[in-house]
C-alpha atoms as a PDB file:
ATOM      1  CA  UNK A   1     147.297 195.028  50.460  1.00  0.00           C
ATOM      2  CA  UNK A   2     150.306 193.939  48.375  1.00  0.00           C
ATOM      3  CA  UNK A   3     149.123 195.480  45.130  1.00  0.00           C
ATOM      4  CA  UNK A   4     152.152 195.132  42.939  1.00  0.00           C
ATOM      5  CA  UNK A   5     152.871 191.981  43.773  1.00  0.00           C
ATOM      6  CA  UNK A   6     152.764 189.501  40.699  1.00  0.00           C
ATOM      7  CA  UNK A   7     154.854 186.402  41.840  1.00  0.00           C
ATOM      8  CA  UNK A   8     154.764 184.507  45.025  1.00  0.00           C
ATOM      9  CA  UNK A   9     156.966 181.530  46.013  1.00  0.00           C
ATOM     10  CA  UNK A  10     155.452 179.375  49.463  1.00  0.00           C
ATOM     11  CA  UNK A  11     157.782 176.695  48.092  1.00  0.00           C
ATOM     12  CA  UNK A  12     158.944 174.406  51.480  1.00  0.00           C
ATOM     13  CA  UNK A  13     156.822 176.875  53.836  1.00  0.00           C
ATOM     14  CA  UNK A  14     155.429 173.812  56.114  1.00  0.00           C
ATOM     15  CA  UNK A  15     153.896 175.645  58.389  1.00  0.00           C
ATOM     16  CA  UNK A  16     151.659 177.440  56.144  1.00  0.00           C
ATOM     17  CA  UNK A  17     148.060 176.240  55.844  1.00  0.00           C
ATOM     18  CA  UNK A  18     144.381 177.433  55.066  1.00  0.00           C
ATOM     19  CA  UNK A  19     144.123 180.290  57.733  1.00  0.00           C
ATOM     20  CA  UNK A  20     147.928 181.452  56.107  1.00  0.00           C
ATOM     21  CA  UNK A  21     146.208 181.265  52.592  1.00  0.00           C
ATOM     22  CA  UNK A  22     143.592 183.405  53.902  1.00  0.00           C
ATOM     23  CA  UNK A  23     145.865 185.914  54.701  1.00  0.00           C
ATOM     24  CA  UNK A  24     147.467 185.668  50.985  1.00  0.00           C
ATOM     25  CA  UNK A  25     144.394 185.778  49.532  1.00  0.00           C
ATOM     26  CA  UNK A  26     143.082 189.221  51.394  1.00  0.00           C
ATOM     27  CA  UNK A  27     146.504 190.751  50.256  1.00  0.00           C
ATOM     28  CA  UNK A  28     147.787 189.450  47.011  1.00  0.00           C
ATOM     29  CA  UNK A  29     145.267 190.157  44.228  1.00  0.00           C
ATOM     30  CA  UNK A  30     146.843 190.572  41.425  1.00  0.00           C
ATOM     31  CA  UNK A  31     148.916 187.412  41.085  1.00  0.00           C
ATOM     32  CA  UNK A  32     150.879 186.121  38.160  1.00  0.00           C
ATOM     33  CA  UNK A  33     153.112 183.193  39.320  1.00  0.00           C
ATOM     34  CA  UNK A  34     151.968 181.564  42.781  1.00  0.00           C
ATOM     35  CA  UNK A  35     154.208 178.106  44.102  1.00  0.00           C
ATOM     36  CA  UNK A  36     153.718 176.499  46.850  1.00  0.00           C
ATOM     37  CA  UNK A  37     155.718 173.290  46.607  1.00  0.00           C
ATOM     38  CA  UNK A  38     155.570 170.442  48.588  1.00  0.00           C
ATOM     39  CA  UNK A  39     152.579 171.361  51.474  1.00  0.00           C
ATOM     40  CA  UNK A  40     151.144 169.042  53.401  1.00  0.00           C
ATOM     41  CA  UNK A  41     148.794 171.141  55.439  1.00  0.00           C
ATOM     42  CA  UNK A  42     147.160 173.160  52.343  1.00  0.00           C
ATOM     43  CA  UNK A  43     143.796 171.794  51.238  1.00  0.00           C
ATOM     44  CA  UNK A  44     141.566 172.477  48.579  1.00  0.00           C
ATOM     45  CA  UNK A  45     139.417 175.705  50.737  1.00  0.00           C
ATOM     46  CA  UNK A  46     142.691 177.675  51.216  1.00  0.00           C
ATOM     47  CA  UNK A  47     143.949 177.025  47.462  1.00  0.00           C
ATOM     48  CA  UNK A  48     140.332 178.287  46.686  1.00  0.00           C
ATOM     49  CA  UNK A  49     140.627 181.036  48.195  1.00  0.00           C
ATOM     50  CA  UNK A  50     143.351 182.099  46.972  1.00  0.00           C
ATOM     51  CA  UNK A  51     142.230 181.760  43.234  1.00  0.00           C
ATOM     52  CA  UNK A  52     139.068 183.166  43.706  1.00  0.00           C
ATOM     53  CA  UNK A  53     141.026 186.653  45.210  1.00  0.00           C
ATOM     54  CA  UNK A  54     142.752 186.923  41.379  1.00  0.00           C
ATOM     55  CA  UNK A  55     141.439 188.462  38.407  1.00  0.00           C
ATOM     56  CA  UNK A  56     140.163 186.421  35.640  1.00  0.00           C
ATOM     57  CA  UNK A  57     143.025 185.180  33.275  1.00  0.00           C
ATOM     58  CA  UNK A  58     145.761 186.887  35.288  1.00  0.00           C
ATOM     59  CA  UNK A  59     147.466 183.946  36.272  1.00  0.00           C
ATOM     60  CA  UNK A  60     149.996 182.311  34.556  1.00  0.00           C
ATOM     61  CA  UNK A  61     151.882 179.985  36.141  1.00  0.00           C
ATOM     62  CA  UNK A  62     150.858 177.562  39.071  1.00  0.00           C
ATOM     63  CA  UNK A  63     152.967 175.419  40.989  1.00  0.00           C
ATOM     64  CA  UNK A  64     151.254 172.825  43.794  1.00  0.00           C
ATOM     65  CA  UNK A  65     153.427 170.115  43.330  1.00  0.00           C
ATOM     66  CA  UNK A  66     153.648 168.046  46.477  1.00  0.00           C
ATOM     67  CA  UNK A  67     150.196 169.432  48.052  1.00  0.00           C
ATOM     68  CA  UNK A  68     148.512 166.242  48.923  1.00  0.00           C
ATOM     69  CA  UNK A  69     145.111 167.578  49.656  1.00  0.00           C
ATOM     70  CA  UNK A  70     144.683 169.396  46.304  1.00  0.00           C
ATOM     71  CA  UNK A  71     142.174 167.747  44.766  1.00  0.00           C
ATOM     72  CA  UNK A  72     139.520 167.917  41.885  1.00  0.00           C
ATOM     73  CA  UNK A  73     138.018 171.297  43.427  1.00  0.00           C
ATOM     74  CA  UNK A  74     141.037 173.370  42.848  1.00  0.00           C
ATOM     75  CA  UNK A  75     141.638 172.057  39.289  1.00  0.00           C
ATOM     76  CA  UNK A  76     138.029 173.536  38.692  1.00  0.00           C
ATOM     77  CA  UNK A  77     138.882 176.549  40.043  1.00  0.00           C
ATOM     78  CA  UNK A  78     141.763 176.575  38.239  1.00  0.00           C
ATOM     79  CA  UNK A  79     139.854 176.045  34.895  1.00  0.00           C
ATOM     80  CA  UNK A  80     137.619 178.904  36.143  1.00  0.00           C
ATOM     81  CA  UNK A  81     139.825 181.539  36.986  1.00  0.00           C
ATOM     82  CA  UNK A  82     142.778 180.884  34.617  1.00  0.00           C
ATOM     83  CA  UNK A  83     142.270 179.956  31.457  1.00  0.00           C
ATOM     84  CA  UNK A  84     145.330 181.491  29.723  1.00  0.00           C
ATOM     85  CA  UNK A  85     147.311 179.345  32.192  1.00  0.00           C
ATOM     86  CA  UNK A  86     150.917 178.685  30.821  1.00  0.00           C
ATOM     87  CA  UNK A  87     152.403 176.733  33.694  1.00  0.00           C
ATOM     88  CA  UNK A  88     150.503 174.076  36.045  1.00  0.00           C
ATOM     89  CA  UNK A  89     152.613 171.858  38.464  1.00  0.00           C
ATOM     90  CA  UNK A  90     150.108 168.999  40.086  1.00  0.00           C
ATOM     91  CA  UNK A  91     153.367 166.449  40.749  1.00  0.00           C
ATOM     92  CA  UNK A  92     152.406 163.872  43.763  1.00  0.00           C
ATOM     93  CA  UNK A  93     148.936 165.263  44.261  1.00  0.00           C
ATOM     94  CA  UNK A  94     147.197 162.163  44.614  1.00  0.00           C
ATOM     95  CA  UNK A  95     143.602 163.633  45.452  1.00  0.00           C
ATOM     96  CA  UNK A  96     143.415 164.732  41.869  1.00  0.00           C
ATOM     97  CA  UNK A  97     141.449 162.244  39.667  1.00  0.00           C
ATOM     98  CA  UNK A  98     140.842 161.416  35.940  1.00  0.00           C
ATOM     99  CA  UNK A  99     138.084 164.434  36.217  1.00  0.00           C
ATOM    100  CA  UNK A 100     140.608 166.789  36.845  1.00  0.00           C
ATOM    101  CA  UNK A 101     143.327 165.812  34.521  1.00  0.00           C
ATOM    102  CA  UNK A 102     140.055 165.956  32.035  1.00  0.00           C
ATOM    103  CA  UNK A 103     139.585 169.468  32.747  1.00  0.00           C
ATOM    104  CA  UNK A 104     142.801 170.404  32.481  1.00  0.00           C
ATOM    105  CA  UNK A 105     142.964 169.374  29.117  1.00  0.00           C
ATOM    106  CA  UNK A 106     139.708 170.237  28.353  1.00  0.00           C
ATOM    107  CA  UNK A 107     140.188 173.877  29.042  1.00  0.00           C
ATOM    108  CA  UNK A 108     143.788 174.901  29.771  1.00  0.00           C
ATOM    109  CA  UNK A 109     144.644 174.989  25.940  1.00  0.00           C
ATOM    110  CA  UNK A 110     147.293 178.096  26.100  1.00  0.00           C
ATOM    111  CA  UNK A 111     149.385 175.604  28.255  1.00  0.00           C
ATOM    112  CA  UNK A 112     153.173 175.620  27.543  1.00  0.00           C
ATOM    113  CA  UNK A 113     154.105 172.918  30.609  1.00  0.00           C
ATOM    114  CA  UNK A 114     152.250 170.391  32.328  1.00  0.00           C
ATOM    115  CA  UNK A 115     154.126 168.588  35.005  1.00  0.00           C
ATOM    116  CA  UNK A 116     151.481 165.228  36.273  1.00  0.00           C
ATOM    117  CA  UNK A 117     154.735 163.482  37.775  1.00  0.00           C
ATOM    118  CA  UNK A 118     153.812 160.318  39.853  1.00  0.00           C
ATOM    119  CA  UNK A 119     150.118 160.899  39.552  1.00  0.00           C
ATOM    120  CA  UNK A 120     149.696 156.717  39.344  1.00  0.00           C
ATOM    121  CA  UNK A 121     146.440 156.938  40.872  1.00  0.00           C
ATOM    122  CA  UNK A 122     145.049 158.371  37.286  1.00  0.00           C
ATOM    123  CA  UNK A 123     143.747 155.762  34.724  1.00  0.00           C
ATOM    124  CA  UNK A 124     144.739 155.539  31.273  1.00  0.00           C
ATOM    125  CA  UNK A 125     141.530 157.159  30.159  1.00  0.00           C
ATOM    126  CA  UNK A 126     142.936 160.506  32.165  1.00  0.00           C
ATOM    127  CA  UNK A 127     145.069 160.984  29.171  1.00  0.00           C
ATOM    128  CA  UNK A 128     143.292 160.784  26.307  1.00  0.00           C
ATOM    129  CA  UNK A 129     142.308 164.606  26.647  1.00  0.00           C
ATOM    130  CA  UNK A 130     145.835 165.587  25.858  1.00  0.00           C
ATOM    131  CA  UNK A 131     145.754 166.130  22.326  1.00  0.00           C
ATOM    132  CA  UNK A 132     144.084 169.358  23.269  1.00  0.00           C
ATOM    133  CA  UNK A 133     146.759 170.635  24.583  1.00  0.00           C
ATOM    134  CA  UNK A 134     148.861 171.242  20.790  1.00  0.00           C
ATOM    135  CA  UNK A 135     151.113 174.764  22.979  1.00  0.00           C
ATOM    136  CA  UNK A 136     153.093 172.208  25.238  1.00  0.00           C
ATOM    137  CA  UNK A 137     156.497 172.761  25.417  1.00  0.00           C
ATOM    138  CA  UNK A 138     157.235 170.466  28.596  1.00  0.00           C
ATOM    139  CA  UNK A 139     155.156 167.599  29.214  1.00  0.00           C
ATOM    140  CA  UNK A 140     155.886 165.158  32.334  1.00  0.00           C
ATOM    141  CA  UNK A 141     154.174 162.069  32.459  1.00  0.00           C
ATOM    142  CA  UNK A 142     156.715 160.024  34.847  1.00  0.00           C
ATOM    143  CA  UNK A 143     155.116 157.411  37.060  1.00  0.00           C
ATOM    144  CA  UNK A 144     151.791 157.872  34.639  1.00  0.00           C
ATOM    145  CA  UNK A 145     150.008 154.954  33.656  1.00  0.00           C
ATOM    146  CA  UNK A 146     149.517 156.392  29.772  1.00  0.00           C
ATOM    147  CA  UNK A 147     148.966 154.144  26.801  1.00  0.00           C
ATOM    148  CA  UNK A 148     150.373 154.300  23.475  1.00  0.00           C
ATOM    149  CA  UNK A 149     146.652 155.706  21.983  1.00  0.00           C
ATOM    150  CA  UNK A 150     147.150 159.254  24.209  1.00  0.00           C
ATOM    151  CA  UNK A 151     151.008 160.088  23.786  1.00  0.00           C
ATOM    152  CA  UNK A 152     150.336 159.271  20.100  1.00  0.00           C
ATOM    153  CA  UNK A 153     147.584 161.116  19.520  1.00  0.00           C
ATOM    154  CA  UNK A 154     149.343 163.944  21.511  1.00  0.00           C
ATOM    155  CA  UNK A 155     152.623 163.997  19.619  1.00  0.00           C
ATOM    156  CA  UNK A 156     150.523 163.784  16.301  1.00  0.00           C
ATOM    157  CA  UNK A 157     148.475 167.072  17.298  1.00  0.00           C
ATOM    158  CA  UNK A 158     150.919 169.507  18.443  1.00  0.00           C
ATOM    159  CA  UNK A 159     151.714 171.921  16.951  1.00  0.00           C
ATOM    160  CA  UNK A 160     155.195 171.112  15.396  1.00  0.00           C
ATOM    161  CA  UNK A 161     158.854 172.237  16.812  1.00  0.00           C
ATOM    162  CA  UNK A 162     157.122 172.887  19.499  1.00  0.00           C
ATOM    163  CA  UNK A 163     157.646 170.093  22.368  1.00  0.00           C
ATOM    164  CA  UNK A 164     160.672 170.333  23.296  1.00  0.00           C
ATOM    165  CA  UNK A 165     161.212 168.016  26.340  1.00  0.00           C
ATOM    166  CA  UNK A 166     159.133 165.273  27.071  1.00  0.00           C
ATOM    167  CA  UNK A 167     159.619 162.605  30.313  1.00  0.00           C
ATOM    168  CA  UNK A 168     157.694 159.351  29.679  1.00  0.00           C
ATOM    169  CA  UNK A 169     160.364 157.748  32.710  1.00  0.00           C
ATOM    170  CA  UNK A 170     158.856 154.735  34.189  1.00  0.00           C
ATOM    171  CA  UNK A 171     155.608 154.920  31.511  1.00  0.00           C
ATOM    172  CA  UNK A 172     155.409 151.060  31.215  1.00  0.00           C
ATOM    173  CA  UNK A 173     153.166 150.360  29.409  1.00  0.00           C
ATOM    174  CA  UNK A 174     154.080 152.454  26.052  1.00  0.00           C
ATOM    175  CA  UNK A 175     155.395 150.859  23.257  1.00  0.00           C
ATOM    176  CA  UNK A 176     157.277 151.255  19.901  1.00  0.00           C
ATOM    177  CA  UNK A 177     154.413 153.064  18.418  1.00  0.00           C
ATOM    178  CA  UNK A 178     155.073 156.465  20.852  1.00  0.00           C
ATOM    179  CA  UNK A 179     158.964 155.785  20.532  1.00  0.00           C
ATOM    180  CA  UNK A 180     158.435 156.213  16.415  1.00  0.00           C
ATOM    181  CA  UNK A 181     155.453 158.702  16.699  1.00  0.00           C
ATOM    182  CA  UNK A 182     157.917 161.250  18.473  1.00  0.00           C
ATOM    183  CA  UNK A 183     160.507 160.586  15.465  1.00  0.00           C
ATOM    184  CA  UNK A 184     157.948 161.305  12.966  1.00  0.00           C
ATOM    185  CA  UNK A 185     156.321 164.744  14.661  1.00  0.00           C
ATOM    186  CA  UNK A 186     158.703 166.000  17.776  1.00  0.00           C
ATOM    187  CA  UNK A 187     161.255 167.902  15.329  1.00  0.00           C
ATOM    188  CA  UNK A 188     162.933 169.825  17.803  1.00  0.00           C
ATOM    189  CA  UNK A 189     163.233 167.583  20.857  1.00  0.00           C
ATOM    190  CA  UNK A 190     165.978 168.866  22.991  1.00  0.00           C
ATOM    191  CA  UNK A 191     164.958 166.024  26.538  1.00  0.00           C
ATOM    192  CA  UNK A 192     163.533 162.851  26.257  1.00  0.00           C
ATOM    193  CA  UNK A 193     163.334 159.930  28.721  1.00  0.00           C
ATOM    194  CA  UNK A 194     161.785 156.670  28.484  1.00  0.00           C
ATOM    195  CA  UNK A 195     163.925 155.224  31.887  1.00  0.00           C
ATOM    196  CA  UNK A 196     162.576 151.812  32.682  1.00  0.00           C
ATOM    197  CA  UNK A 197     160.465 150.703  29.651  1.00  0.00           C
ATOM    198  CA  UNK A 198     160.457 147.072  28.554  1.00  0.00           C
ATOM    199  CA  UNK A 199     158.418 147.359  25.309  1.00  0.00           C
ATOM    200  CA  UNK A 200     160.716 149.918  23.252  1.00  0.00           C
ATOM    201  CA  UNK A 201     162.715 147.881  20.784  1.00  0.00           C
ATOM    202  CA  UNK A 202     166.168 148.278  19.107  1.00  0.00           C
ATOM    203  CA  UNK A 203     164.744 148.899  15.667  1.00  0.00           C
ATOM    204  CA  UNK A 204     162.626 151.422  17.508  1.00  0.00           C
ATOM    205  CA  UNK A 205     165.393 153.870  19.158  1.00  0.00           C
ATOM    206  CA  UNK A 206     167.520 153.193  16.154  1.00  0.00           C
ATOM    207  CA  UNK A 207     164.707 155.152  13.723  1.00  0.00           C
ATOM    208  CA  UNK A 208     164.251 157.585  16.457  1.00  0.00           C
ATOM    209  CA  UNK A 209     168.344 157.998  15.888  1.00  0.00           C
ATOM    210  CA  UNK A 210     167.571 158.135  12.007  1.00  0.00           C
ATOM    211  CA  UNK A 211     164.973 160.930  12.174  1.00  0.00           C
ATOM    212  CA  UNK A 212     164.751 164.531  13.433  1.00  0.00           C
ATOM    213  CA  UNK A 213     164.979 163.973  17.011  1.00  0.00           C
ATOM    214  CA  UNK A 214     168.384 162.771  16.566  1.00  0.00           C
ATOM    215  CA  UNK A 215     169.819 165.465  15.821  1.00  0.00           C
ATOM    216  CA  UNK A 216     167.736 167.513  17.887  1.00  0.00           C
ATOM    217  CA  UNK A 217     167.687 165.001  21.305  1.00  0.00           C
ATOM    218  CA  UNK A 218     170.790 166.606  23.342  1.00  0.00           C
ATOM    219  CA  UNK A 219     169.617 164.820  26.509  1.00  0.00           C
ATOM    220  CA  UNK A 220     168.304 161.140  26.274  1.00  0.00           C
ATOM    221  CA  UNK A 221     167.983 158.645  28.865  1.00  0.00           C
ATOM    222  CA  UNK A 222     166.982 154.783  27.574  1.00  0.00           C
ATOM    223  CA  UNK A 223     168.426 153.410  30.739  1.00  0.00           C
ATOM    224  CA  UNK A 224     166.551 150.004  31.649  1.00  0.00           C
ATOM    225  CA  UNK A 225     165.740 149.092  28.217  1.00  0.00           C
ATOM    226  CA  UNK A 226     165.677 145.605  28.497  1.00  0.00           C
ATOM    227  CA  UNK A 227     164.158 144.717  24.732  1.00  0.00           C
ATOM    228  CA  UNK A 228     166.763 147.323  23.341  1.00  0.00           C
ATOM    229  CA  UNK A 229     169.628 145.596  24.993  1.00  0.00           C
ATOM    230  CA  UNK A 230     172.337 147.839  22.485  1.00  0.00           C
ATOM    231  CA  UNK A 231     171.473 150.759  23.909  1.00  0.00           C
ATOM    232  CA  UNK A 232     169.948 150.363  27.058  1.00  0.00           C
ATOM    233  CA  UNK A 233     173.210 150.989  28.973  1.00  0.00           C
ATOM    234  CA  UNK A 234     173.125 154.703  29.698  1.00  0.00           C
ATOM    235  CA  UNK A 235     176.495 154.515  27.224  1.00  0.00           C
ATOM    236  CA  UNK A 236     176.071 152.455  24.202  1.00  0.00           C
ATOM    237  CA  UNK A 237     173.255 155.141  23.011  1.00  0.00           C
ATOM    238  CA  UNK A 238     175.757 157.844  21.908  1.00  0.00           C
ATOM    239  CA  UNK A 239     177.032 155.630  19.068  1.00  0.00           C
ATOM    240  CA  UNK A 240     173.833 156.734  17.253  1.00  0.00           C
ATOM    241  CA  UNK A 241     173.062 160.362  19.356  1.00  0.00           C
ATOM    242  CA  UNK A 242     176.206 161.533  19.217  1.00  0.00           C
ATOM    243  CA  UNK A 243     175.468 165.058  20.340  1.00  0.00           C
ATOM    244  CA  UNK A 244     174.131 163.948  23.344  1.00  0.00           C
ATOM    245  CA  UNK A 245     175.472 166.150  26.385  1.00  0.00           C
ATOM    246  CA  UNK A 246     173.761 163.609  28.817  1.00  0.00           C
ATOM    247  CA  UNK A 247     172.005 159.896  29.321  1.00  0.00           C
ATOM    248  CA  UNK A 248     171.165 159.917  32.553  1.00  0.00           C
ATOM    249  CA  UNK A 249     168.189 162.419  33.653  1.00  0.00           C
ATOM    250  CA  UNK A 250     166.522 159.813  36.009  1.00  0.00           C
ATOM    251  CA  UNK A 251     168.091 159.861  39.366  1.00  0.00           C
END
């Protein structure tokens, strides 16, 4: 037994899979932080396992990004045996459906970051749920197929000063109602990307400029604007953000 071990990092441990888990899970009961990024052997029994081994609402932070046999089963027991979750990492896990991402928000609200990077294989209707979530301070939506109806709602419900970075990179579909919904509520925005959209407009980045993100924005990436030809440059935009200390966070 490991007893007074709280955090444990598997992060680019190949070799480990259910029968290692096992072994974690017989030891380590008493877990705060537990990563295990990018595993490809890992599925949803040996993540199970390990949850179940932890005390109710002892976890805090969870990192699976890159585990491509995480699915729905492990968000439940996520749900189940951390609620006052503050971190949860699910990048490129593409057995995770809309159900999950529903449960998530559904009953994860003490959540400060939520990372769903590249998780194209959720619907639009996987979103909608984030409004519940009013604690984030890091949001990552890149690759997501969101709408303007979610990110809107979500802006419009947190809790305010609170988001501070938000990546919508490669979020087609949004328009310049979530570009002007984050000037109106995201107060303190420190990182924002919208990398690749063709909706957002000129008149659009240039109220985001006007209001309190611009002042607060210090890294800002509009790269690939094509209907906001000004500023779509990765240059042009610090004419109007100034302060900027970077405009290109999509590599």
């Amino acid at each position: 037994m490991l007893p007074a071990l709280e955090s444990l990092n598997l992060d680019g441990c190949q070799d480990v899979d259910d029968e290692g888990l096992a072994a974690v899970a017989q030891r380590c009961r008493g877990l705060r932080c537990f990563s295990i990024y990018w595993n490809v052997k890992v599925t949803d029994q040996g993540l199970g396992r390990v949850l179940r081994a932890q005390p109710c609402g002892k976890l805090q932070e969870l990192c699976f990004s890159g585990c491509k046999f995480l699915g729905d089963e492990t968000v439940q027991r996520i749900v189940g045996r951390a609620p006052q979750l503050r971190l949860l990492d699910l990048t490129r896990c593409p057995k995770v459906t809309d159900m999950g991402a529903t449960l998530v928000c559904e009953n994860l609200c003490e959540l400060q970051v939520l990372r769903l990077y590249a998780m194209a294989q959720l619907t639009p209707a996987a979103f909608n749920g984030l409004q519940r979530l009013p604690l984030l301070k890091e949001l990552d939506l890149c690759g997501c197929r969101c709408e303007d109806e979610s990110v809107v709602a979500f802006v419009t419900h947190a809790k305010p000063g609170v988001l501070e970075t938000l990546n919508l990179t490669w979020c087609c579909a949004l328009t310049d109602a979530t570009m002007l919904a984050i000037a109106k509520h995201c107060t303190r925005l420190n990182w924002l990307s919208f990398f690749g959209n063709l909706n957002i407009t000129t008149a659009a980045v240039e109220a985001l400029a006007a209001a309190a993100p611009g002042a607060s924005l210090r890294y800002l990436d509009l790269r690939g604007l094509a209907a906001a030809p000004p500023y779509s440059d990765g240059k042009s935009v610090r004419q109007i953000f100034p302060q900027l200390l970077s405009t290109e966070l999509h590599h």
